[in-house]
Protein backbone atom coordinates (compact mmCIF):
# COMPACT_ATOMS: atom_id res chain seq x y z
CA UNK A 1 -47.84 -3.99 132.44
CA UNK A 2 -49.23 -4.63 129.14
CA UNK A 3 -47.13 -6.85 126.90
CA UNK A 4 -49.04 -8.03 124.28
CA UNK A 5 -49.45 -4.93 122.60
CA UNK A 6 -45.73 -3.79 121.78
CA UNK A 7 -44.77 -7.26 121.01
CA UNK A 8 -47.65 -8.07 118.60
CA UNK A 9 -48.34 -11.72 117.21
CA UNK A 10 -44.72 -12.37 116.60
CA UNK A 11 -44.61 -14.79 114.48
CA UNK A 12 -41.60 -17.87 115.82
CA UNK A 13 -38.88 -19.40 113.53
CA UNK A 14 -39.02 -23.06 113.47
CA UNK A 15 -35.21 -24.81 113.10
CA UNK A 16 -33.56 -22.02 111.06
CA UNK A 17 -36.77 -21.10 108.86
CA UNK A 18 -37.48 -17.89 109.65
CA UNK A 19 -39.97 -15.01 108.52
CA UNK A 20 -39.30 -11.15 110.14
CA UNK A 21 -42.22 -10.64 112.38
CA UNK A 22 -44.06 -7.11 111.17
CA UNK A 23 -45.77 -5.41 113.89
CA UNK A 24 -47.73 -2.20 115.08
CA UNK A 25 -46.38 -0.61 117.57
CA UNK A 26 -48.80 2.21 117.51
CA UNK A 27 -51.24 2.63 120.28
CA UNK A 28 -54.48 4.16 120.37
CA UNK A 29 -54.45 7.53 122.26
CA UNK A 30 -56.58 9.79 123.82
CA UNK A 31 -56.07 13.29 125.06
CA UNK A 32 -53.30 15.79 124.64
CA UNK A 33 -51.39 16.16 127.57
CA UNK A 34 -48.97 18.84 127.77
CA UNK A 35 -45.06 18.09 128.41
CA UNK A 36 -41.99 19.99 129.44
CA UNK A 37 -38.68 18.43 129.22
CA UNK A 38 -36.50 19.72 131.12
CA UNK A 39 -32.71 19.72 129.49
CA UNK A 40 -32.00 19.60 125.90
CA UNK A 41 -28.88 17.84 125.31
CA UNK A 42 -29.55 14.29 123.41
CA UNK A 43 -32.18 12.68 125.37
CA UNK A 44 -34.25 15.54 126.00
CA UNK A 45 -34.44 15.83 121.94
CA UNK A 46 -34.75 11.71 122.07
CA UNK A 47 -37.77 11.49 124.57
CA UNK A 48 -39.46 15.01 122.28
CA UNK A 49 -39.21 12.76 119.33
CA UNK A 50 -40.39 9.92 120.49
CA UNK A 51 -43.32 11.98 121.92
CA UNK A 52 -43.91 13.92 118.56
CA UNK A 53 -43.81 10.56 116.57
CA UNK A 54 -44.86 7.71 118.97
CA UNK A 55 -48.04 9.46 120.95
CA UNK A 56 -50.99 12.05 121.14
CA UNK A 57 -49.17 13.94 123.37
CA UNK A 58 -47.22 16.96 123.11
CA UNK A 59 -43.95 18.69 123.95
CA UNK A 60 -45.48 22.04 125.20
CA UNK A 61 -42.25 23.81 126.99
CA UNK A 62 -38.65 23.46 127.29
CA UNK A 63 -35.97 24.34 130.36
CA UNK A 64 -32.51 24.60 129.54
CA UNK A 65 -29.69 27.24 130.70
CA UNK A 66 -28.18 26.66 127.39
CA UNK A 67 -30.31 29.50 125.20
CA UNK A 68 -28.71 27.62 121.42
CA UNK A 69 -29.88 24.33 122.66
CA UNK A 70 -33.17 25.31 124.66
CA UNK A 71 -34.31 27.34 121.09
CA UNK A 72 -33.23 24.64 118.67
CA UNK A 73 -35.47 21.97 120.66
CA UNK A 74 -38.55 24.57 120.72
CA UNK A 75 -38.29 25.04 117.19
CA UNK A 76 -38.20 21.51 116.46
CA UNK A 77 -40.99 20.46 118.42
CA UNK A 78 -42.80 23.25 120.50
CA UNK A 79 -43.49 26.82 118.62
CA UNK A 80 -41.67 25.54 114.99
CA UNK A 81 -41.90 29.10 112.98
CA UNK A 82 -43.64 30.91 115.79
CA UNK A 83 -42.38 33.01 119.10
CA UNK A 84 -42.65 31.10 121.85
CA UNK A 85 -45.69 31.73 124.29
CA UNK A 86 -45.83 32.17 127.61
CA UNK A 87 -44.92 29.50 129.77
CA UNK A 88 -43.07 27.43 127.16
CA UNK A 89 -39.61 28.99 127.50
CA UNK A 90 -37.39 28.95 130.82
CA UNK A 91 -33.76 29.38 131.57
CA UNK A 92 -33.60 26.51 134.03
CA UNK A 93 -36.17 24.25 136.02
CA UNK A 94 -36.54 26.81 139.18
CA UNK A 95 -37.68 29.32 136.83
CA UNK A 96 -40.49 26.94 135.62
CA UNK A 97 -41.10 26.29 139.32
CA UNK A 98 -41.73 29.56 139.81
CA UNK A 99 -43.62 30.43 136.96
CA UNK A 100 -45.94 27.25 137.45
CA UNK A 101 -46.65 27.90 141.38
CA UNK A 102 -47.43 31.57 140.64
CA UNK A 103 -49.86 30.32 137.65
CA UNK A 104 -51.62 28.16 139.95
CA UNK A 105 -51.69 31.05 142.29
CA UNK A 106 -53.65 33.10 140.03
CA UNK A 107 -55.95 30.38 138.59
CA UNK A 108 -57.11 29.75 142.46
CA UNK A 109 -57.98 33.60 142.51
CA UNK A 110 -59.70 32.99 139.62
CA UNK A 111 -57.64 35.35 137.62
CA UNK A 112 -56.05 34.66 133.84
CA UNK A 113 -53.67 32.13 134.37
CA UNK A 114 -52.49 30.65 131.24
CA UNK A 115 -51.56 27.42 130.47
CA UNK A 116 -49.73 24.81 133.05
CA UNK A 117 -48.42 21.33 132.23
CA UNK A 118 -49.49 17.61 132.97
CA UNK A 119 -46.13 15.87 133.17
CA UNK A 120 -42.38 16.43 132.99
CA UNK A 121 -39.33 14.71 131.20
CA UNK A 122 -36.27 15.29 133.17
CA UNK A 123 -32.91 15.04 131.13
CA UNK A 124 -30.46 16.68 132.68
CA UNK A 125 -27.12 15.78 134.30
CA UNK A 126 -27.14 12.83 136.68
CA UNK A 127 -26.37 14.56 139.69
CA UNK A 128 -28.80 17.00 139.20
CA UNK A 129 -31.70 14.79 139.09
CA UNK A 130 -32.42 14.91 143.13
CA UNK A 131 -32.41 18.14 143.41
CA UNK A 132 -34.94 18.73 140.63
CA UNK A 133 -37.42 16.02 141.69
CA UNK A 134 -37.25 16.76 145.24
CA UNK A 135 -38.31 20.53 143.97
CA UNK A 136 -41.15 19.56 141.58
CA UNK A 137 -42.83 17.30 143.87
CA UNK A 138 -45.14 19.80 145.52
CA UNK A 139 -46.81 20.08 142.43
CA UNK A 140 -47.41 16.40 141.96
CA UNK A 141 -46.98 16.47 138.16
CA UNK A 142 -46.27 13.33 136.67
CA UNK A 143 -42.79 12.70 136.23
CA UNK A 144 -40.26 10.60 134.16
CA UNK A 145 -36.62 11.06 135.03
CA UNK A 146 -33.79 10.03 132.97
CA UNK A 147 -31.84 7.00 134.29
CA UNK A 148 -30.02 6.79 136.93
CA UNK A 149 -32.70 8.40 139.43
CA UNK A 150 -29.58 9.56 141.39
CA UNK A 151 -25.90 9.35 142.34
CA UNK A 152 -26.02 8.28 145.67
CA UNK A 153 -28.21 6.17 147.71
CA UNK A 154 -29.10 9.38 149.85
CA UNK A 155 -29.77 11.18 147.39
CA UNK A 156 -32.43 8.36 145.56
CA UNK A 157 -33.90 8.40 149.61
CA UNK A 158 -34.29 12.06 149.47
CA UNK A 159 -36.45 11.22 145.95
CA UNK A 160 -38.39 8.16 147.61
CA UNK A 161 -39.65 10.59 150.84
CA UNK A 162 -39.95 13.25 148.59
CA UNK A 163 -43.02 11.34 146.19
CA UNK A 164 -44.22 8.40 148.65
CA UNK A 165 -46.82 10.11 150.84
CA UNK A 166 -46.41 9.40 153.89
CA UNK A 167 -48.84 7.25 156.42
CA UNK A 168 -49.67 4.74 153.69
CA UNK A 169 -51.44 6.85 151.47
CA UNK A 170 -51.55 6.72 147.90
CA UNK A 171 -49.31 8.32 145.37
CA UNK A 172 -50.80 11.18 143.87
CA UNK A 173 -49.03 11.26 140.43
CA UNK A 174 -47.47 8.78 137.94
CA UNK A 175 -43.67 8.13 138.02
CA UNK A 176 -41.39 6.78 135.75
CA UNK A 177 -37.56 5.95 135.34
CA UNK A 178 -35.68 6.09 131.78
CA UNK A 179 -34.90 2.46 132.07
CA UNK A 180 -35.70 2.49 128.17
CA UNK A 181 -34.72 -1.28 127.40
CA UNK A 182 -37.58 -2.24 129.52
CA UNK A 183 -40.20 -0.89 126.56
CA UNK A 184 -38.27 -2.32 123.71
CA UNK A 185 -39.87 -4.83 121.62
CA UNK A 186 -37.16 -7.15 122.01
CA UNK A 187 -36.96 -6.77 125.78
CA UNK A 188 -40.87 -7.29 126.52
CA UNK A 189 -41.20 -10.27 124.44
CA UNK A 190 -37.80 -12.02 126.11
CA UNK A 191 -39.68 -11.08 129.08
CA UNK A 192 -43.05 -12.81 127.88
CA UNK A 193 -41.69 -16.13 126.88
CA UNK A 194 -40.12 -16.35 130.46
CA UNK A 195 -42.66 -14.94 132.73
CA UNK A 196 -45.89 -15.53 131.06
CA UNK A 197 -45.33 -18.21 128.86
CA UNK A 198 -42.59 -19.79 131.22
CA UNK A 199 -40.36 -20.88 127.95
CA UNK A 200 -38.11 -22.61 129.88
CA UNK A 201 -39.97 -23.48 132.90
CA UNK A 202 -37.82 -21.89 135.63
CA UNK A 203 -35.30 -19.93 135.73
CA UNK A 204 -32.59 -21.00 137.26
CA UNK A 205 -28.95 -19.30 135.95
CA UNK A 206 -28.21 -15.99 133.99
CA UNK A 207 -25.61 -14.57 132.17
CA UNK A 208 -25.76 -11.21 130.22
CA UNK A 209 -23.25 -9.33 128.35
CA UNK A 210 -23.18 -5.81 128.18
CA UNK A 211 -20.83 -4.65 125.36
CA UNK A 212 -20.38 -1.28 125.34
CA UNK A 213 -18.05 -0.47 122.10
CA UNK A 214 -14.35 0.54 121.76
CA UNK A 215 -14.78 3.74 120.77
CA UNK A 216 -18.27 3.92 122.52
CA UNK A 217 -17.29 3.65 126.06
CA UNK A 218 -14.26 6.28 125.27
CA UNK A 219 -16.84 8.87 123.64
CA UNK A 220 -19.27 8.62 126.90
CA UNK A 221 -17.36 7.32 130.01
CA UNK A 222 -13.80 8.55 129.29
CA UNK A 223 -14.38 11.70 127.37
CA UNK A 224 -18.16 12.77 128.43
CA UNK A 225 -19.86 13.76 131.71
CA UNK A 226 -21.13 10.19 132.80
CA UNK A 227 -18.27 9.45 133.66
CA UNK A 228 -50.30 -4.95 145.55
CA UNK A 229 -48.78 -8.13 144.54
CA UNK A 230 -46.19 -10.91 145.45
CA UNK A 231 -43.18 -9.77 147.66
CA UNK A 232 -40.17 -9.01 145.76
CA UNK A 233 -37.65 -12.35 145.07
CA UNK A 234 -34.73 -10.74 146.49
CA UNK A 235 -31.42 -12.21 145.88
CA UNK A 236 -29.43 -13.23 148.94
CA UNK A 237 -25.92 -12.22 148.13
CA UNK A 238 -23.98 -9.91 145.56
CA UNK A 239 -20.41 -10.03 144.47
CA UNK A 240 -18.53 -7.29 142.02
CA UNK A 241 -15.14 -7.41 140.29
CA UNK A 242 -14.07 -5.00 137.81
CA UNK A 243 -11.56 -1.62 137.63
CA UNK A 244 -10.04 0.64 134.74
CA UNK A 245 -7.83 -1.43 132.70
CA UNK A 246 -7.17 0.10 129.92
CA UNK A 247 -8.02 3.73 130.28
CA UNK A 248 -5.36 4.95 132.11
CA UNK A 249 -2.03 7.26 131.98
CA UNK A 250 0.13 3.48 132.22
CA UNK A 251 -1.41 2.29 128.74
CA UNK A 252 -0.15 5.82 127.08
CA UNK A 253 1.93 5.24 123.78
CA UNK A 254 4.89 6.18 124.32
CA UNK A 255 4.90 8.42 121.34
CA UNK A 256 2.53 11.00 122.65
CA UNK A 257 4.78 11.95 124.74
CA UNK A 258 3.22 14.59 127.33
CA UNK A 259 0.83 15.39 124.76
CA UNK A 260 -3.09 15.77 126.38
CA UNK A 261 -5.30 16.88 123.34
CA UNK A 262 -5.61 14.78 120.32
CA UNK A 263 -5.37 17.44 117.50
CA UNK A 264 -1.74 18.49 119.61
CA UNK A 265 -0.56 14.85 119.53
CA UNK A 266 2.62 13.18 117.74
CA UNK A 267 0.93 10.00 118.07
CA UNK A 268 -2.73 11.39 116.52
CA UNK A 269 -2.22 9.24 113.13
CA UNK A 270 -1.39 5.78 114.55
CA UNK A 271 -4.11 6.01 117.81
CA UNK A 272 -7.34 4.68 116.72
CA UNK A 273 -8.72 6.68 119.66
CA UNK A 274 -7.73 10.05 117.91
CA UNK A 275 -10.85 12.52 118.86
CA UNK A 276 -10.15 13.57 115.00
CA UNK A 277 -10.66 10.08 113.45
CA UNK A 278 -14.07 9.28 115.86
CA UNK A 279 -15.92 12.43 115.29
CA UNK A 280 -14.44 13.76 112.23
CA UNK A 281 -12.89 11.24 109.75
CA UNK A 282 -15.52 8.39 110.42
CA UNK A 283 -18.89 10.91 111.32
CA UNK A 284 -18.50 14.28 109.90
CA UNK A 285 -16.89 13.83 106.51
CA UNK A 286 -19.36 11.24 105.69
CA UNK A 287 -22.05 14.01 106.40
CA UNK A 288 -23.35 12.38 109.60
CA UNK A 289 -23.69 15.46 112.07
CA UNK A 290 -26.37 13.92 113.96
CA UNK A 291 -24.70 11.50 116.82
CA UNK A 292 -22.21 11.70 118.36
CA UNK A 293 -20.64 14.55 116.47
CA UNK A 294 -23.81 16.57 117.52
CA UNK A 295 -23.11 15.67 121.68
CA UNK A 296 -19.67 17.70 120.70
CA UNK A 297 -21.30 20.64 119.37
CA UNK A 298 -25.15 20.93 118.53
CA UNK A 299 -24.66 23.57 116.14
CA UNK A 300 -22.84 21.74 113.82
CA UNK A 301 -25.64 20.05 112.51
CA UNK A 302 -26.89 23.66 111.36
CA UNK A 303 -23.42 24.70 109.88
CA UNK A 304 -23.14 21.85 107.99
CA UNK A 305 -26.47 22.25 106.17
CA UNK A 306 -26.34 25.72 106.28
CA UNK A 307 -22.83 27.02 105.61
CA UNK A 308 -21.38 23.68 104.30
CA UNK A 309 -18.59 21.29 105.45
CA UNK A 310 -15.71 24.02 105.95
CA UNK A 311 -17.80 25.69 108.61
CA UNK A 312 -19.00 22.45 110.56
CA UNK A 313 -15.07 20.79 110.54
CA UNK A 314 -14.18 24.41 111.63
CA UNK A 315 -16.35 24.36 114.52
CA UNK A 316 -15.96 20.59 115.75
CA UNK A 317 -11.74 21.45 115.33
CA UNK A 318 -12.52 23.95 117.86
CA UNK A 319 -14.52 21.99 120.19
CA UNK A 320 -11.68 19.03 120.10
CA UNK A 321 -8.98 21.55 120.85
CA UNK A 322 -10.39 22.55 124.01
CA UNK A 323 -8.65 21.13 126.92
CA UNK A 324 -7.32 21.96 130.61
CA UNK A 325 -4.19 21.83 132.58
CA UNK A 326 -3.16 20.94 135.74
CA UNK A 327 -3.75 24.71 137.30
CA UNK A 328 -7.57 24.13 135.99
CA UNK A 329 -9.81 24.27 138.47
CA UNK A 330 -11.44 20.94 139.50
CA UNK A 331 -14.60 21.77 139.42
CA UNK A 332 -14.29 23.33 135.67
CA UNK A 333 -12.72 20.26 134.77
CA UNK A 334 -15.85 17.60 136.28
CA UNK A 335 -19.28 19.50 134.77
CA UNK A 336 -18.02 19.47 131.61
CA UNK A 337 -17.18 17.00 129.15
CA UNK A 338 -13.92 17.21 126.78
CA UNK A 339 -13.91 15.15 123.31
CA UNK A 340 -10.67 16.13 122.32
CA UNK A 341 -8.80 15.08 125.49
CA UNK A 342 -6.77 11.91 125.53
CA UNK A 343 -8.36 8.94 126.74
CA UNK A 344 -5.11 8.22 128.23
CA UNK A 345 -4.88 11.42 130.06
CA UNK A 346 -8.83 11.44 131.36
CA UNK A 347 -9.67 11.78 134.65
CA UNK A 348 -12.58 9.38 134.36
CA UNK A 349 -13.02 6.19 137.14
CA UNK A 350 -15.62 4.37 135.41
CA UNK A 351 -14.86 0.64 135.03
CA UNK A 352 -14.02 -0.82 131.65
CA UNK A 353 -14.59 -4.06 132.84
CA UNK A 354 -16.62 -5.11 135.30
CA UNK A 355 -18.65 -8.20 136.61
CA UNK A 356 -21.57 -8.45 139.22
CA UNK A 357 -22.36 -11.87 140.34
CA UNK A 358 -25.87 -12.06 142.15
CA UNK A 359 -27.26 -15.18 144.03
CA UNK A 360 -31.21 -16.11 144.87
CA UNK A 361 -32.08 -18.92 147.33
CA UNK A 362 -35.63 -20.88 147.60
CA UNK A 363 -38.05 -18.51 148.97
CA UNK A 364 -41.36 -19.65 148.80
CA UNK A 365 -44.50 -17.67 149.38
CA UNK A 366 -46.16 -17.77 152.74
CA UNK A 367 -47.58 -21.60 153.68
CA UNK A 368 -51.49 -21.89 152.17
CA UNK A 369 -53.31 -25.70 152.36
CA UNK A 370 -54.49 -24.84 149.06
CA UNK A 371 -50.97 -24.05 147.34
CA UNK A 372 -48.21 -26.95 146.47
CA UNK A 373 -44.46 -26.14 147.45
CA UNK A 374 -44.33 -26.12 143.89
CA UNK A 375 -46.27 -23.30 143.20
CA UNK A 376 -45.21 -21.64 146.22
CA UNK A 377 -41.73 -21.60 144.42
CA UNK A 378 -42.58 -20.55 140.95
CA UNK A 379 -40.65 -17.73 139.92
CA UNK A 380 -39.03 -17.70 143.90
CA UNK A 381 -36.47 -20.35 142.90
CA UNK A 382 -32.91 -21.00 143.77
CA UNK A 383 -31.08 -19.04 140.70
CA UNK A 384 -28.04 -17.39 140.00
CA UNK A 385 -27.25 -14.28 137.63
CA UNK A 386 -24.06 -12.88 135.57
CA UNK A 387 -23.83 -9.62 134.23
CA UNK A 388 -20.45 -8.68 132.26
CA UNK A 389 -19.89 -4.87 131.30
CA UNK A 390 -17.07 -4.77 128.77
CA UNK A 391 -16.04 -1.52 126.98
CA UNK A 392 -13.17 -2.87 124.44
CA UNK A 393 -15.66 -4.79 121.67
CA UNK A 394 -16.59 -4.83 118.00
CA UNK A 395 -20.44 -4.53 118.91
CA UNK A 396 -21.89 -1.73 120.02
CA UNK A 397 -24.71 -1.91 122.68
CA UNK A 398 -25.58 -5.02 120.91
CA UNK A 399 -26.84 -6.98 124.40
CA UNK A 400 -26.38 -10.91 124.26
CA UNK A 401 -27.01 -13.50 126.79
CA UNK A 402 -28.32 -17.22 128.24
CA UNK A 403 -31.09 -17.85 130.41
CA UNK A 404 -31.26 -21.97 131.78
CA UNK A 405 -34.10 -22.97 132.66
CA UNK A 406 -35.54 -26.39 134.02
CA UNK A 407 -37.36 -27.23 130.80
CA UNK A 408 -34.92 -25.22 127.95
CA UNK A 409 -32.46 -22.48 127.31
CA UNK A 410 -32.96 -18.90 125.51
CA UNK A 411 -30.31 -17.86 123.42
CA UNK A 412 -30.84 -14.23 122.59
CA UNK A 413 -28.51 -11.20 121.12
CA UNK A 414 -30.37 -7.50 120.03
CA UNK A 415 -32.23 -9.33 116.71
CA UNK A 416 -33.21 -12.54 117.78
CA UNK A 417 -34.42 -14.56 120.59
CA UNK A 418 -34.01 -18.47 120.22
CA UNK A 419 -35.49 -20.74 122.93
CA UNK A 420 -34.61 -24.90 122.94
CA UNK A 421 -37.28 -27.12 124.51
CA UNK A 422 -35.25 -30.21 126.16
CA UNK A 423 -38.54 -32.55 126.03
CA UNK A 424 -38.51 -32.04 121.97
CA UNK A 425 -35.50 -30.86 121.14
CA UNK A 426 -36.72 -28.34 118.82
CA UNK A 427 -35.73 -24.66 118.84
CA UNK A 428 -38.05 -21.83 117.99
CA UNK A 429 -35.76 -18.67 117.22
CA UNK A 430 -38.09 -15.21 117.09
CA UNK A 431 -36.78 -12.23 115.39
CA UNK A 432 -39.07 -9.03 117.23
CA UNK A 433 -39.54 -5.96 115.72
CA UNK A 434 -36.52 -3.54 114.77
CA UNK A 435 -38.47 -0.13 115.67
CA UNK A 436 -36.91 2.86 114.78
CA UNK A 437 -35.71 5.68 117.28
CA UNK A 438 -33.43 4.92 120.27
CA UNK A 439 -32.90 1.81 121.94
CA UNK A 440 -34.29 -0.70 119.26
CA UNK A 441 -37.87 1.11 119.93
CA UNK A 442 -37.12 1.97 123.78
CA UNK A 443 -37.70 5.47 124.10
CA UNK A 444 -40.46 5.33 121.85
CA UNK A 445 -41.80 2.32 124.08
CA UNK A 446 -41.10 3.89 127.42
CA UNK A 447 -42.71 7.45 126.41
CA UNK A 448 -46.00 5.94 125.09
CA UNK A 449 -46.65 4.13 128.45
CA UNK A 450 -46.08 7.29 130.30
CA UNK A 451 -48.69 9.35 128.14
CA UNK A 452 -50.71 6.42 128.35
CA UNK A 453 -50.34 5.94 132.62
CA UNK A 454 -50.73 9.88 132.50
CA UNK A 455 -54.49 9.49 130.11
CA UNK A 456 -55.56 6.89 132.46
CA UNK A 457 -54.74 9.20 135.19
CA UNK A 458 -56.11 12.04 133.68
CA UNK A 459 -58.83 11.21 131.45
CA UNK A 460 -60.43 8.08 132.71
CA UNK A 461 -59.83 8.92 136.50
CA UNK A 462 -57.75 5.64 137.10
CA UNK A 463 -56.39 5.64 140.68
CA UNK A 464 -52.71 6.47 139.80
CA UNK A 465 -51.41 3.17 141.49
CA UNK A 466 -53.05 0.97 139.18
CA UNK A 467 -52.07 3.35 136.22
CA UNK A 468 -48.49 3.12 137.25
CA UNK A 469 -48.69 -0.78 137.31
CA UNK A 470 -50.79 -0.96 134.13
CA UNK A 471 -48.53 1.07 132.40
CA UNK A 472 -45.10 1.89 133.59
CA UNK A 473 -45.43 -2.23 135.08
CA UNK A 474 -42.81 -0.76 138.43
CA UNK A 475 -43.44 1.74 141.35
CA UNK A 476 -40.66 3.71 142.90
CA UNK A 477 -39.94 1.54 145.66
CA UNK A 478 -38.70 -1.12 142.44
CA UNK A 479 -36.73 1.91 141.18
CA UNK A 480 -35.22 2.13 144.61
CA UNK A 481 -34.54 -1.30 144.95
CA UNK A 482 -32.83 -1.93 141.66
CA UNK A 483 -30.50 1.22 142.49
CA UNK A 484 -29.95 0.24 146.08
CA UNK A 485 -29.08 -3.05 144.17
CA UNK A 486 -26.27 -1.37 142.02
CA UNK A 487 -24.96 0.71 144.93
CA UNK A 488 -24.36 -2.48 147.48
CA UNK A 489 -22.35 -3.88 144.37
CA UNK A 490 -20.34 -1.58 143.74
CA UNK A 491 -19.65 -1.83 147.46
CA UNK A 492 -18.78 -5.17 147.12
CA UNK A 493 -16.32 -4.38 144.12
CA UNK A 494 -14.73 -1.10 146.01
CA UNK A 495 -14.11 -3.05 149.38
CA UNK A 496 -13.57 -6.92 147.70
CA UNK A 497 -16.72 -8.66 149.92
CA UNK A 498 -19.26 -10.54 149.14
CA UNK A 499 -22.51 -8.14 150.54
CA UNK A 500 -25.03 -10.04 152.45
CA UNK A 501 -28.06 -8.48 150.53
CA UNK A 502 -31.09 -8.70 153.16
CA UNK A 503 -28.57 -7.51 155.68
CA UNK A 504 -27.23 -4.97 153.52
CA UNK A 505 -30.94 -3.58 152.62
CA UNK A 506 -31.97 -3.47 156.16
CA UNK A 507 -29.12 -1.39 157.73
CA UNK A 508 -28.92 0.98 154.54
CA UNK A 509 -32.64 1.29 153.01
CA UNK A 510 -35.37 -0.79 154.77
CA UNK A 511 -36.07 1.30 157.76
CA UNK A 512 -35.65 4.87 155.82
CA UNK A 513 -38.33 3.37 153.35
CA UNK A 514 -40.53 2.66 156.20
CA UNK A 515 -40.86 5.71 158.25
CA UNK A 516 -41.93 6.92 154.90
CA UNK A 517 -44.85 4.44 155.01
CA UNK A 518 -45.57 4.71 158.57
């Protein structure tokens, strides 16, 4: 993957004197390839944006079930003023499907067909990501699915077979995970100072922090839906411990009583969770209607300019007062989310606070005369590596960390990036780009090396596997293995082991990868 561009000629801060590197993130383009996203909710307006703003592409059609939400994104970015054409409207994903495989009919009878699509943005509820890919694959479109790929390890199997051809042949279209922190400035120059530049010589301990928010975590994992090269340097063993601590009926004030909806509650005024203080008192009033008041209700952000204030408090009062009772049917309750229920009355089972501990040992590359051990090892090292989720913090998303090295130490948080030499003891602290648009410059990161893997593809006849390594820099099989990597530890944290990864990967996903390949 290309790292110079999106990182630019940063320039370094030497001992606390610092200048704010400046840099283009823009990238020359060629073509106009044609996009649907499928789903409408945030990201697919996020990933439109980013492909209005950030490339030559365009967002041609939309799929959505939800009519408000499908219109208001084709406004935005597809037909604006106009009716929408043919082929740029559908209800849901299967009626794309069949609209595109009936177009292609046609076109091979050389009749009128219309116009089809290069490549797809899928944004739509986890769990319904398998389903979808495993559907569009026939038509080997080039596709970018929103993170996770899947739920379940079967189902991110059913994906793999689904796009891998099988007897070793080579992928026929470019694919792409939302792993959006990848493609942000401050992410792909962390990632140059270690692997190319080898800042600190090797790597040999980790530890990340992951904090999520206070009222963050409550808005999307307590009250929303979520609840050819070298061999891989696998790590040897993973650990897991974490649980719900907090969010939980036992933590309830005992003021609220048997109360389940904020806006219903005695204790409303003193909770600093109150659904009414969040999305109302510290969003709405201020005139913010964008996020997260706009995950609540999309409309509001057209009441508010339209029909004023009254009208959008009106309508997110109404959203927060919806709620369910124990003769609701569980399956009512699960596919949708509900803002104004109390976080202490949730059904949600995501951890709050969780650790994953993993563990590399020495694993050098194949004996060669002509190679040391030393460079055998480099980047195959003995290391270790921390990651800490924590929902109940002042920062939001704000990622901070260590990486130790054998020759220094990075320091880094979401603005800076400081790395200490040992054999000078001098420090050189960078400050990478702050790009607008989501994720410090993600999305808009991620989408323009998926137009620009798709062009290559396209335009300049690339063979798609060295597109996808030129420009999306991972394959699917890395996509499986870094979810196969999150499902064996949350193994470990559900059953309290320690998993023995290469064991682990060969009873659960080695040999259903390989008859794939065979």
């Amino acid at each position: 993957m290309d790292l110079g561009s999106p990182v630019g000629d940063a320039q370094p801060v030497v001992n606390g004197n610092h200048t704010p590197a400046k840099v283009d993130l823009k990238f020359p383009t060629t073509g106009n390839m044609k996009l649907l996203i499928i789903g409408a909710g945030a990201r697919g307006n996020a990933y439109a944006q980013a492909i209005t703003e950030s490339t030559d592409a365009c967002v041609y059609a939309v799929a959505d079930p939800i009519r408000q939400k499908r219109e208001a994104l084709g406004r935005k970015y597809i037909w604006k003023d106009n009716e929408p054409t043919t082929g740029q409207n559908f209800g849901d994903w299967k009626e794309f499907l069949n609209y595109e495989s009936l177009r292609r009919k046609r076109r091979e009878a050389g009749e009128l067909a219309g116009l089809g699509v290069d490549g797809v943005f899928i944004c739509t509820l986890d769990e319904t990501h398998a389903e979808i890919i495993v559907g569009l694959a026939p038509l080997n479109l080039h596709l970018m699915s929103e993170k996770p790929l899947a739920t379940t390890l079967d189902d991110c199997l059913k994906i793999y077979r689904s796009l891998r051809p099988s007897h070793a042949g080579s992928p026929k279209a470019i694919f792409s995970i939302g792993h959006v922190l990848h493609y942000s400035p401050h992410n792909m120059l962390l990632r140059k100072l270690l692997v190319q530049d080898r800042a600190v010589g090797e790597v040999l301990s980790i530890e990340h922090t992951e904090p999520v928010g206070w009222w963050h975590f409550s808005h999307s994992y307590v009250r929303y839906v979520h609840r050819s090269k070298d061999p891989p340097h696998s790590p040897t063993h993973v650990a897991s411990f974490g649980s719900l601590k907090y969010f939980k009926r036992s933590r309830k004030p005992g003021l609220a009583g048997d109360a389940t909806n904020c806006l219903s509650c005695p204790a409303e005024k003193e909770c600093m969770y109150s659904a009414k203080k969040i999305y109302q008192e510290s969003f709405l009033a201020l005139g913010n209607a964008g996020w997260p008041v706009h995950i609540v209700d999309p409309e509001i952000e057209d009441l508010l300019e339209v029909k004023g204030m009254n009208w959008a408090v009106e309508r997110l009062r109404l959203r927060l007062a919806e709620d369910y009772t124990n003769s609701t049917p569980q399956e009512k309750i699960s596919r949708r989310p509900w803002f104004g229920r109390c976080v202490y009355e949730s059904d949600n089972d995501v951890c709050d606070d969780q650790v994953v501990t993993l563990n590399w040992e020495d694993d050098p590359l194949p004996r060669n005369r002509h190679i040391s051990m030393a460079d055998r090892l480099r980047g195959r090292g003995a290391k270790t590596a921390v990651f800490h989720m924590i929902a109940q913090t002042e920062k939001q998303c704000e990622r901070r960390g260590r990486i130790y090295g054998s020759e220094g130490e990075i320091e880094y948080d979401s603005k800076m990036i400081r790395v200490y030499d040992f054999a000078t003891s001098k420090a050189e602290v960078h400050y990478p780009h702050q790009a607008g648009g989501g994720h410090g410059g993600g999305d808009a990161g991620l989408t323009r090396h998926f137009v620009h893997a798709m062009e290559a593809v396209e335009r300049n006849a690339v063979p798609v596997e060295e597109a996808q390594m030129t420009h999306v820099g991972c394959t699917i099989d890395d996509v499986i293995r870094s979810h196969a990597m999150i499902f064996a530890a949350e193994e470990a944290r559900r059953k309290g082991t320690v998993v023995d990864w290469p064991r682990w990967w060969q009873e659960n996903v080695a040999s259903a990868m390989q008859e794939v390949q065979e």
